[in-house]
Structures are given as structure tokens and as C-alpha cells.
PDB file of N, CA and C in Angstrom:
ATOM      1  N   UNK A   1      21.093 -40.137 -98.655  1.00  0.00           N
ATOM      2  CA  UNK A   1      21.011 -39.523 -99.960  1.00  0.00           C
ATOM      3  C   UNK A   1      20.915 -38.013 -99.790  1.00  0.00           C
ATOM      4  N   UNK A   2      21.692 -37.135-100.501  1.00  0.00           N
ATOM      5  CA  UNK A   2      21.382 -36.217-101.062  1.00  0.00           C
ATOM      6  C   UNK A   2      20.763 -35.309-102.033  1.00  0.00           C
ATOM      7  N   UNK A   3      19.966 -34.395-101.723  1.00  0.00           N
ATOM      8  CA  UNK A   3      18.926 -34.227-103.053  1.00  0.00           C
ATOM      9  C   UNK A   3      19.325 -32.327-103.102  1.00  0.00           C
ATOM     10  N   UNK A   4      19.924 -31.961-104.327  1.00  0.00           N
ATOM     11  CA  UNK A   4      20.322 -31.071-104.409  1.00  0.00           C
ATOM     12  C   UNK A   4      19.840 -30.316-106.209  1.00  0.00           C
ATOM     13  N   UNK A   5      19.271 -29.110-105.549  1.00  0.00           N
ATOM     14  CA  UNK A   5      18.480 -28.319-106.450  1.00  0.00           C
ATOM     15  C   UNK A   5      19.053 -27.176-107.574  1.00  0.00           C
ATOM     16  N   UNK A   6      19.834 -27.112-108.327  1.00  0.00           N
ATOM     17  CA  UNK A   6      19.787 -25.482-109.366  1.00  0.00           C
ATOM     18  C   UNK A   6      18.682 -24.920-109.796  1.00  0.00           C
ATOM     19  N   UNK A   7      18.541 -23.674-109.451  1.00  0.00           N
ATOM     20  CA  UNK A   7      17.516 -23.316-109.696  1.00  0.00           C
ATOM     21  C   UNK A   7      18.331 -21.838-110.313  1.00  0.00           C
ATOM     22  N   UNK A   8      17.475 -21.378-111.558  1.00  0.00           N
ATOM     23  CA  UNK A   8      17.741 -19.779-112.238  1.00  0.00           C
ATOM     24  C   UNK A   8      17.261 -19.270-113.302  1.00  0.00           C
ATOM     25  N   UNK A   9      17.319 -18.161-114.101  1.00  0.00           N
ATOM     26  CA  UNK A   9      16.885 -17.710-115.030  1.00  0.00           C
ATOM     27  C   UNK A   9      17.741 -18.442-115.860  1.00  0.00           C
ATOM     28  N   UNK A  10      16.825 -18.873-117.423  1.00  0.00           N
ATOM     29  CA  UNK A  10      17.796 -19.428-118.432  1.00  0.00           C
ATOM     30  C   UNK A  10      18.922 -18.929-119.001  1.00  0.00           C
ATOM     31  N   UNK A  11      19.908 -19.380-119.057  1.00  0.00           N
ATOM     32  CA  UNK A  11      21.412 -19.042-119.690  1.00  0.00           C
ATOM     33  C   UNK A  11      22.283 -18.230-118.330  1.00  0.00           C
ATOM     34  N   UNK A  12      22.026 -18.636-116.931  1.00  0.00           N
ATOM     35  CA  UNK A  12      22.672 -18.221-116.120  1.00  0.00           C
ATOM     36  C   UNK A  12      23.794 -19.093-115.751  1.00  0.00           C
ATOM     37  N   UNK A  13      23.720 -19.542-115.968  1.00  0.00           N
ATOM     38  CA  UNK A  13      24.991 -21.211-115.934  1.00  0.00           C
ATOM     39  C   UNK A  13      24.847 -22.107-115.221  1.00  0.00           C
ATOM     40  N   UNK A  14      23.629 -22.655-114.871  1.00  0.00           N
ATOM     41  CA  UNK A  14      23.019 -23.879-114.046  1.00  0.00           C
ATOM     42  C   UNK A  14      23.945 -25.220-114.131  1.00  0.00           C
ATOM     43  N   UNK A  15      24.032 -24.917-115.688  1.00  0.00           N
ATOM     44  CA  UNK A  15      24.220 -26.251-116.340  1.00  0.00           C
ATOM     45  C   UNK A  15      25.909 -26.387-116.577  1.00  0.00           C
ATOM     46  N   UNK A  16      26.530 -25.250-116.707  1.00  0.00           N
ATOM     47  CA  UNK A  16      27.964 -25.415-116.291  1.00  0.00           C
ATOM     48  C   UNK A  16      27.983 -25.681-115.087  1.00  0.00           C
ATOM     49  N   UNK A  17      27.838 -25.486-114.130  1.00  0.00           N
ATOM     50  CA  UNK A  17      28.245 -25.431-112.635  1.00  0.00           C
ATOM     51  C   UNK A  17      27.495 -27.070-112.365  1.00  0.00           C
ATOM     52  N   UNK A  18      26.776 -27.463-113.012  1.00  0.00           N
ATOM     53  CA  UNK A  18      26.184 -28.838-112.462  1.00  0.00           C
ATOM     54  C   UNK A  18      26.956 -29.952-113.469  1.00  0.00           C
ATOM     55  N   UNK A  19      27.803 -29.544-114.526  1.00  0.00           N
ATOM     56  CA  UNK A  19      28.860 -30.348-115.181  1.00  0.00           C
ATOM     57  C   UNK A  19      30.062 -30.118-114.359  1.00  0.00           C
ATOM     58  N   UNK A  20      30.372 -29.612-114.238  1.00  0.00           N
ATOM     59  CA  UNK A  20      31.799 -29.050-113.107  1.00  0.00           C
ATOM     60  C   UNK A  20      31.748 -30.175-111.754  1.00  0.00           C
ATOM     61  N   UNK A  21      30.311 -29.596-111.306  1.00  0.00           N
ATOM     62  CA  UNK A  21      30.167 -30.478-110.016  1.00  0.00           C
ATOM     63  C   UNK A  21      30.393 -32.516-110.138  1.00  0.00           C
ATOM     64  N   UNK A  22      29.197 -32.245-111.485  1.00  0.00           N
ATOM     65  CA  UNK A  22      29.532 -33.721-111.484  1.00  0.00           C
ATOM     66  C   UNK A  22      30.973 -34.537-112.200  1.00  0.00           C
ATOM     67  N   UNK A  23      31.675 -33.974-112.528  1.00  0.00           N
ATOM     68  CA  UNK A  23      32.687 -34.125-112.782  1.00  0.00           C
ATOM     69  C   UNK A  23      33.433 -34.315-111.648  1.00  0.00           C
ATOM     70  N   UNK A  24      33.619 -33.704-110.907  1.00  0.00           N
ATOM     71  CA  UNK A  24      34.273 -33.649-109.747  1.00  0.00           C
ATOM     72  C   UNK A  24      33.618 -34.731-108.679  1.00  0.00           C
ATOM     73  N   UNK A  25      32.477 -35.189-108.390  1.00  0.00           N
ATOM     74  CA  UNK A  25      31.925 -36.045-107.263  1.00  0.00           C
ATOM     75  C   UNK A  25      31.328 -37.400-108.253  1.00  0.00           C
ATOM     76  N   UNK A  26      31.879 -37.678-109.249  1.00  0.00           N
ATOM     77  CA  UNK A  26      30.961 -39.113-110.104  1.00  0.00           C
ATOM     78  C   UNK A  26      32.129 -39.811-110.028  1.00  0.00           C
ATOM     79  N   UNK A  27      33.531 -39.672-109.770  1.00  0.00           N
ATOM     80  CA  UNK A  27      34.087 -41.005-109.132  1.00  0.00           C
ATOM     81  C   UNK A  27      33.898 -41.721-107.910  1.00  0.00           C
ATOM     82  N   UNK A  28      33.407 -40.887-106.732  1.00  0.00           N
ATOM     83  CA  UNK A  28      33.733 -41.132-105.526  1.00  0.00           C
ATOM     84  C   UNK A  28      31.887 -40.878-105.168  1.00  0.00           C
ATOM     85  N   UNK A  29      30.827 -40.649-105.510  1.00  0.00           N
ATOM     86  CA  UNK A  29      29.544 -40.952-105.543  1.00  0.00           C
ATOM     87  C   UNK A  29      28.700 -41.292-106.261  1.00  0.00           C
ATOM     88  N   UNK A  30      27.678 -42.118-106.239  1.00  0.00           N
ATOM     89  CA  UNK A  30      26.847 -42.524-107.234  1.00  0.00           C
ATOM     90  C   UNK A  30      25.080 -41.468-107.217  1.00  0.00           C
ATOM     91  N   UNK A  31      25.824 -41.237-108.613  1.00  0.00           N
ATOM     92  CA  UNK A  31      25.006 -39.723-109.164  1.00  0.00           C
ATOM     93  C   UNK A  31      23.729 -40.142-110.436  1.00  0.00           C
ATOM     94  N   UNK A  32      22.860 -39.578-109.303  1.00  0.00           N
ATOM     95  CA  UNK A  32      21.256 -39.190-110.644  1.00  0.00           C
ATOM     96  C   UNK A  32      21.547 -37.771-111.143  1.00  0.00           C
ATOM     97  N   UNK A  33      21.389 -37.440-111.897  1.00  0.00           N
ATOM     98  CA  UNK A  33      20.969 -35.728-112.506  1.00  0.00           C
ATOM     99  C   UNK A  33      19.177 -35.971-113.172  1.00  0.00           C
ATOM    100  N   UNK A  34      18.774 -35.655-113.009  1.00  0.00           N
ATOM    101  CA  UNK A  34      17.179 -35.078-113.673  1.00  0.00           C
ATOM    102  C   UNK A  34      17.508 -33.409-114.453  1.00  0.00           C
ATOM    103  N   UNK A  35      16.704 -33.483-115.234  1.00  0.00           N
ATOM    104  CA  UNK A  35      16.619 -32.159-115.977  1.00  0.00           C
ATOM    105  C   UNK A  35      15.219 -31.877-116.429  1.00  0.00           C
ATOM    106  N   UNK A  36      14.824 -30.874-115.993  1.00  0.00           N
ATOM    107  CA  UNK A  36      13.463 -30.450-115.685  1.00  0.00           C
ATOM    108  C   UNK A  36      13.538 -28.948-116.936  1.00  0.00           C
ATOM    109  N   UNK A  37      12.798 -29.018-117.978  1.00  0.00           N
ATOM    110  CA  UNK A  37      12.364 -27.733-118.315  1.00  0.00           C
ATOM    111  C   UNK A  37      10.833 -28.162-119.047  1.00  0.00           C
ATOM    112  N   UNK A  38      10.788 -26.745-119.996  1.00  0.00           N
ATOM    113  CA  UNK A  38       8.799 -26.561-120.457  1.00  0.00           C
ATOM    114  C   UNK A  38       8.975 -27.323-121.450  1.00  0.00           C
ATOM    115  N   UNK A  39       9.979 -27.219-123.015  1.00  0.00           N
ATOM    116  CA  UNK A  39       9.641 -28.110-124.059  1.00  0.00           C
ATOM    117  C   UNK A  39      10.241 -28.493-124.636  1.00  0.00           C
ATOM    118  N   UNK A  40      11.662 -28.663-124.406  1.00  0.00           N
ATOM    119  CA  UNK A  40      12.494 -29.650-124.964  1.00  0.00           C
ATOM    120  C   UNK A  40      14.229 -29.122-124.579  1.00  0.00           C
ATOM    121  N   UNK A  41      15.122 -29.994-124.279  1.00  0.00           N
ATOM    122  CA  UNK A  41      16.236 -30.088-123.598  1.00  0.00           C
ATOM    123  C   UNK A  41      16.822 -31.512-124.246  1.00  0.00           C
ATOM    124  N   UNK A  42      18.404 -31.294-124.191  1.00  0.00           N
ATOM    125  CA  UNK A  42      19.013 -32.049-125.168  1.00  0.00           C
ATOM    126  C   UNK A  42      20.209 -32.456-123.551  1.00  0.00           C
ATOM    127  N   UNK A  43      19.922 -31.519-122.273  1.00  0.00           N
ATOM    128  CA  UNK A  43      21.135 -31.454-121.385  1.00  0.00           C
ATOM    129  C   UNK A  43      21.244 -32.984-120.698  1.00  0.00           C
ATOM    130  N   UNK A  44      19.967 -33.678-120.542  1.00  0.00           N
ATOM    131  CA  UNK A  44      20.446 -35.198-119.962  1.00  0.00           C
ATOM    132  C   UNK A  44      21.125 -35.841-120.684  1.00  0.00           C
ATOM    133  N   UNK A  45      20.981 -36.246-121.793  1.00  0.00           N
ATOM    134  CA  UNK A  45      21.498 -37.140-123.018  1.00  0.00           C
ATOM    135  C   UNK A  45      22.885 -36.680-122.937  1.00  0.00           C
ATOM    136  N   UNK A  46      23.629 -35.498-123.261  1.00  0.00           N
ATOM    137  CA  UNK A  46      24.673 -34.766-123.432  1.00  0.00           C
ATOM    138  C   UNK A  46      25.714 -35.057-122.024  1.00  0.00           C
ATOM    139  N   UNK A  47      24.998 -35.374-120.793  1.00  0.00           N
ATOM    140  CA  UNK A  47      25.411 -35.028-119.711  1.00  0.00           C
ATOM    141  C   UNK A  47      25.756 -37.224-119.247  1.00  0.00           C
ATOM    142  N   UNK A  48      24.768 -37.296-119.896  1.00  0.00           N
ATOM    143  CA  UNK A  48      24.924 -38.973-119.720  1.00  0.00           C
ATOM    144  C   UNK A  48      25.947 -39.533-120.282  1.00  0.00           C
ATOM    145  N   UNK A  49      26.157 -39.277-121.619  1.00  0.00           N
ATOM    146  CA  UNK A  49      26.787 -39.171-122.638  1.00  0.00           C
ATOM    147  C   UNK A  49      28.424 -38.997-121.774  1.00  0.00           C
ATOM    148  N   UNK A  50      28.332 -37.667-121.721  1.00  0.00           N
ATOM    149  CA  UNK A  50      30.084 -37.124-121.296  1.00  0.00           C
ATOM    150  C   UNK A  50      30.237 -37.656-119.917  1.00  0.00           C
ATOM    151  N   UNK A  51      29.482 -37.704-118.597  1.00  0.00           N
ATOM    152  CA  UNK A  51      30.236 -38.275-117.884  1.00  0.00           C
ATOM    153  C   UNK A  51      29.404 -39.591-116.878  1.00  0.00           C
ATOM    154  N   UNK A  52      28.589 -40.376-118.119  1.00  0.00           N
ATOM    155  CA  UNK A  52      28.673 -41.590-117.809  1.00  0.00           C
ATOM    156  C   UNK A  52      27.554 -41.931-116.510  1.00  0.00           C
ATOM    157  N   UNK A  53      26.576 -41.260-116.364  1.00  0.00           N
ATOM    158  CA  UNK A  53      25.721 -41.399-115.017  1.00  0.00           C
ATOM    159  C   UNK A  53      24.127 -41.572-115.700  1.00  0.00           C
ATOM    160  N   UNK A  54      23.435 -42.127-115.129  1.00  0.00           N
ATOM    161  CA  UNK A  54      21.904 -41.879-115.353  1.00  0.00           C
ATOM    162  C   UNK A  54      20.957 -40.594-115.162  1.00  0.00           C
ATOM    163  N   UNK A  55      20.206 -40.226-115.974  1.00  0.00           N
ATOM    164  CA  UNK A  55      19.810 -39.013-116.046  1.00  0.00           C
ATOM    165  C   UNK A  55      18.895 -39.259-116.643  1.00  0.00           C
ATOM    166  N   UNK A  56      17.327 -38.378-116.248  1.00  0.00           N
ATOM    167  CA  UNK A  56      16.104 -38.237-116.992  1.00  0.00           C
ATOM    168  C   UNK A  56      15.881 -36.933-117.023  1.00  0.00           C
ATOM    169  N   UNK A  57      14.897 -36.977-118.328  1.00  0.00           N
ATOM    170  CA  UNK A  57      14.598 -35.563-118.712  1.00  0.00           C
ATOM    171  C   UNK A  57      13.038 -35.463-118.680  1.00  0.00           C
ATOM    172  N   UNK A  58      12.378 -34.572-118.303  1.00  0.00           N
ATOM    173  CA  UNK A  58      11.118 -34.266-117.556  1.00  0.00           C
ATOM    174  C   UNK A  58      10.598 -32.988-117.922  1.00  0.00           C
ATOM    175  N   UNK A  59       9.210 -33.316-119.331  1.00  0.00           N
ATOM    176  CA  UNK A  59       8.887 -31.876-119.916  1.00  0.00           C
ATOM    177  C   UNK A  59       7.577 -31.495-119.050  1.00  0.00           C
ATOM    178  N   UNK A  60       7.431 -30.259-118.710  1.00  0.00           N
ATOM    179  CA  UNK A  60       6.338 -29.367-118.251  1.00  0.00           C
ATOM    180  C   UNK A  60       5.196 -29.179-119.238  1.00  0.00           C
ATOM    181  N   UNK A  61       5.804 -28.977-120.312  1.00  0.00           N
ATOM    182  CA  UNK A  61       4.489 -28.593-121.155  1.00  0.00           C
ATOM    183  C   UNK A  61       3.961 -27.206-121.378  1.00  0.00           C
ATOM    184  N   UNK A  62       2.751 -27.775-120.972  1.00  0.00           N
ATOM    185  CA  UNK A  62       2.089 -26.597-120.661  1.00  0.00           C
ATOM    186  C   UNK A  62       1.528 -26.055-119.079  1.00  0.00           C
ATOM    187  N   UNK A  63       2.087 -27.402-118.451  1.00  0.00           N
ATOM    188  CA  UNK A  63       2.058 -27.052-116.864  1.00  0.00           C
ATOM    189  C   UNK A  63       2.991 -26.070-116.177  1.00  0.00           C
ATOM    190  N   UNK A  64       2.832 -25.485-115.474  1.00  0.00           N
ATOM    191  CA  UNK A  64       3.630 -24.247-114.345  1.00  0.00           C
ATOM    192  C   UNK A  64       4.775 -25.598-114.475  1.00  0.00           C
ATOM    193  N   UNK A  65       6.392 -25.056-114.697  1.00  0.00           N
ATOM    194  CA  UNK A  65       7.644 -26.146-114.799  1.00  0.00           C
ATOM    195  C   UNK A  65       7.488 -25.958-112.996  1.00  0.00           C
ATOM    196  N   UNK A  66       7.773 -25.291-112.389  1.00  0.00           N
ATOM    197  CA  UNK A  66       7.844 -25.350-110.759  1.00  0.00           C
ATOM    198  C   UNK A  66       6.543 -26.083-110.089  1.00  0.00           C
ATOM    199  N   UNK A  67       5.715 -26.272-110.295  1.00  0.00           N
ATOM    200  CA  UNK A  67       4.441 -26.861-109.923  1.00  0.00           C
ATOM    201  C   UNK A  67       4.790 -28.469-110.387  1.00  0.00           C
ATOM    202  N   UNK A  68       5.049 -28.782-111.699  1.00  0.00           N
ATOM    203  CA  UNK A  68       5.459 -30.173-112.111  1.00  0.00           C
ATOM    204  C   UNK A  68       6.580 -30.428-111.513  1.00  0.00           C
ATOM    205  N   UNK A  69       7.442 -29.532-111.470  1.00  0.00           N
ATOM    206  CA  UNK A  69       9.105 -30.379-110.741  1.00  0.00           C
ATOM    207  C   UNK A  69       8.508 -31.023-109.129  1.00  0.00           C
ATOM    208  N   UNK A  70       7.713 -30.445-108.626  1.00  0.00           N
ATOM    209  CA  UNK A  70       7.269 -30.435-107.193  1.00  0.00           C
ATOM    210  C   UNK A  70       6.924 -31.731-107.390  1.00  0.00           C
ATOM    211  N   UNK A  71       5.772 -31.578-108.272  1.00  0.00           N
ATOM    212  CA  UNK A  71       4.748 -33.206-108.454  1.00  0.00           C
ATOM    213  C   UNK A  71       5.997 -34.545-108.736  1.00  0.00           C
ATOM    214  N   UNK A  72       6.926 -34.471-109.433  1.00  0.00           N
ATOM    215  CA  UNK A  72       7.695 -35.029-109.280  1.00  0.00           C
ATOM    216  C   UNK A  72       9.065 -36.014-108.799  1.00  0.00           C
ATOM    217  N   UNK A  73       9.416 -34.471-107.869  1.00  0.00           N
ATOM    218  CA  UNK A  73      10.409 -34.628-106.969  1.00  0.00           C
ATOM    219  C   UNK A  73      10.125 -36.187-106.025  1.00  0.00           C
ATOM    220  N   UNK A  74       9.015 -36.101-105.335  1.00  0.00           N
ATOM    221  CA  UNK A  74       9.478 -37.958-104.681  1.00  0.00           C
ATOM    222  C   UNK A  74       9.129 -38.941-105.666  1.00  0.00           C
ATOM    223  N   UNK A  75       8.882 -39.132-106.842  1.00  0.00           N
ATOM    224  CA  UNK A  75       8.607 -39.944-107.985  1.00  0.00           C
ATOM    225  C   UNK A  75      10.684 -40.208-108.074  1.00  0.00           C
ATOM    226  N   UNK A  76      11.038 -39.487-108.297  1.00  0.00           N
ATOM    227  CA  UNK A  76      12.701 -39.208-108.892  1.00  0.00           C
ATOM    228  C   UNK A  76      13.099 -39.948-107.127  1.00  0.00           C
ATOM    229  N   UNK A  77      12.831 -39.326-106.289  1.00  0.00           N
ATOM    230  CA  UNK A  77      13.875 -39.938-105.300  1.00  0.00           C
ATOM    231  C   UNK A  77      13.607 -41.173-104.769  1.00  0.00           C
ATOM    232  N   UNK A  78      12.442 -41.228-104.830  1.00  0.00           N
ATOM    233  CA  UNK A  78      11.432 -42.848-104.789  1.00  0.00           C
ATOM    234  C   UNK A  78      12.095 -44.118-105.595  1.00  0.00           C
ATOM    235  N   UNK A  79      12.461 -43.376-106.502  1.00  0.00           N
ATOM    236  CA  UNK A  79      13.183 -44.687-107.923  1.00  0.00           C
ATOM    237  C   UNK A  79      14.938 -44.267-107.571  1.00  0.00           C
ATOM    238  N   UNK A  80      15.309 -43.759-106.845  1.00  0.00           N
ATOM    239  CA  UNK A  80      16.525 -43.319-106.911  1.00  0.00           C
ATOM    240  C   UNK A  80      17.577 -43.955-105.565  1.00  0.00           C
ATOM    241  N   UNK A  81      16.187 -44.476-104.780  1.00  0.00           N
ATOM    242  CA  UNK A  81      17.083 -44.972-103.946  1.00  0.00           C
ATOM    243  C   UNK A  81      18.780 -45.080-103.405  1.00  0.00           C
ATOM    244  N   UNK A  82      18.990 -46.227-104.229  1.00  0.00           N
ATOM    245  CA  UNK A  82      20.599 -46.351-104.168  1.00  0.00           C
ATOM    246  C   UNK A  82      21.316 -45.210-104.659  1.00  0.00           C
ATOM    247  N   UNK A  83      21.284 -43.908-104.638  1.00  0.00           N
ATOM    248  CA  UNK A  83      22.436 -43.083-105.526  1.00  0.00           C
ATOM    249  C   UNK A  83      22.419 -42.354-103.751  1.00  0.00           C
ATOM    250  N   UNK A  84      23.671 -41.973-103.915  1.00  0.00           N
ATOM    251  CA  UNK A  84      24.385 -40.911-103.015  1.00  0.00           C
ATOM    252  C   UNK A  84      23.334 -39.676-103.344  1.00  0.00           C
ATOM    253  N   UNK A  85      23.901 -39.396-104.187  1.00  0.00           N
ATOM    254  CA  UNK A  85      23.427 -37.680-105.159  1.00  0.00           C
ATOM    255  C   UNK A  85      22.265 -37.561-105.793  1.00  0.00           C
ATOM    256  N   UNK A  86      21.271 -36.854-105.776  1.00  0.00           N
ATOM    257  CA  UNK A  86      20.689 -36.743-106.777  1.00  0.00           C
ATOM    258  C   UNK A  86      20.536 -35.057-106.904  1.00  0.00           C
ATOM    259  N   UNK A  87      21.120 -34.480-108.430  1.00  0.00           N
ATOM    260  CA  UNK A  87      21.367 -33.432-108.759  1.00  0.00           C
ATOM    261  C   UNK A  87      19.791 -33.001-109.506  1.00  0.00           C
ATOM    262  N   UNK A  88      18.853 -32.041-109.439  1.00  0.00           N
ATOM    263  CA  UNK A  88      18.193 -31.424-109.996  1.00  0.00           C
ATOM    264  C   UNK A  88      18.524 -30.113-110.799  1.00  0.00           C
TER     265      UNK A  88
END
């Protein structure tokens, strides 16, 4: 398995470049995406939606979002087993 991270300031294009990608590798691998922000995101649903893969969405709150993605990260790859990819 692969476990592969975007990380950036908001509206830098994370989220184009991680539709592009999965577009390109969701015939020929079996793909998780997670989407990690503080209080609300519409990008898993949208992303499940258009190209057909499993995806969870994971709010911070009021917790540090980098401190929770951490706490997270082997929870997501723990349940993720069988996928090639897993896109953060």
C-alpha cells in the first residue's frame, strides 16, 4: 500500500491535482481518498460521487487539523487494508 499526503495553504489546488491524479490511477488501482479539514467540506462526497471510489471526511473542530490528521492516520490505513492507494 501506498499512503500519499497533499498538504497546503487553502485554495492552492490540493484538490485539483488530487482529482487529476485520481482520475488517472482509479482504473488500474484500488483508491481510498480521506479529506481532512476544521469545519466542514463537501470534497469527499463530490469526489465519490464523480469518480466512483470510497472516501471519508474527517472534521478537526476545534482540535489543531495537523495534530488530529496524525491521531488518525493509522485508524484510515488500519481499515484500509485492501486499497493500493490511499490519497490524503
Amino acid at each position: 500500500m501506498k499512503f500519499v499526503i497533499f498538504a497546503g495553504t487553502p485554495g492552492s489546488g490540493k484538490t485539483s491535482i488530487i482529482k487529476y491524479i485520481i482520475q488517472e490511477l482509479k482504473n488500474d488501482f484500488k483508491l481510498f481518498f480521506a479529506k481532512f479539514d476544521c469545519l466542514q467540506t463537501l470534497d469527499n462526497e463530490r469526489i465519490a460521487k464523480e469518480y466512483k471510489i470510497p472516501t471519508i471526511k474527517k472534521l478537526a473542530g476545534e482540535l489543531c487539523p495537523d495534530h488530529y490528521t496524525a491521531l488518525e492516520i493509522p485508524k484510515i490505513i488500519k481499515e484500509n487494508q485492501d486499497k493500493d492507494i490511499i490519497i490524503l
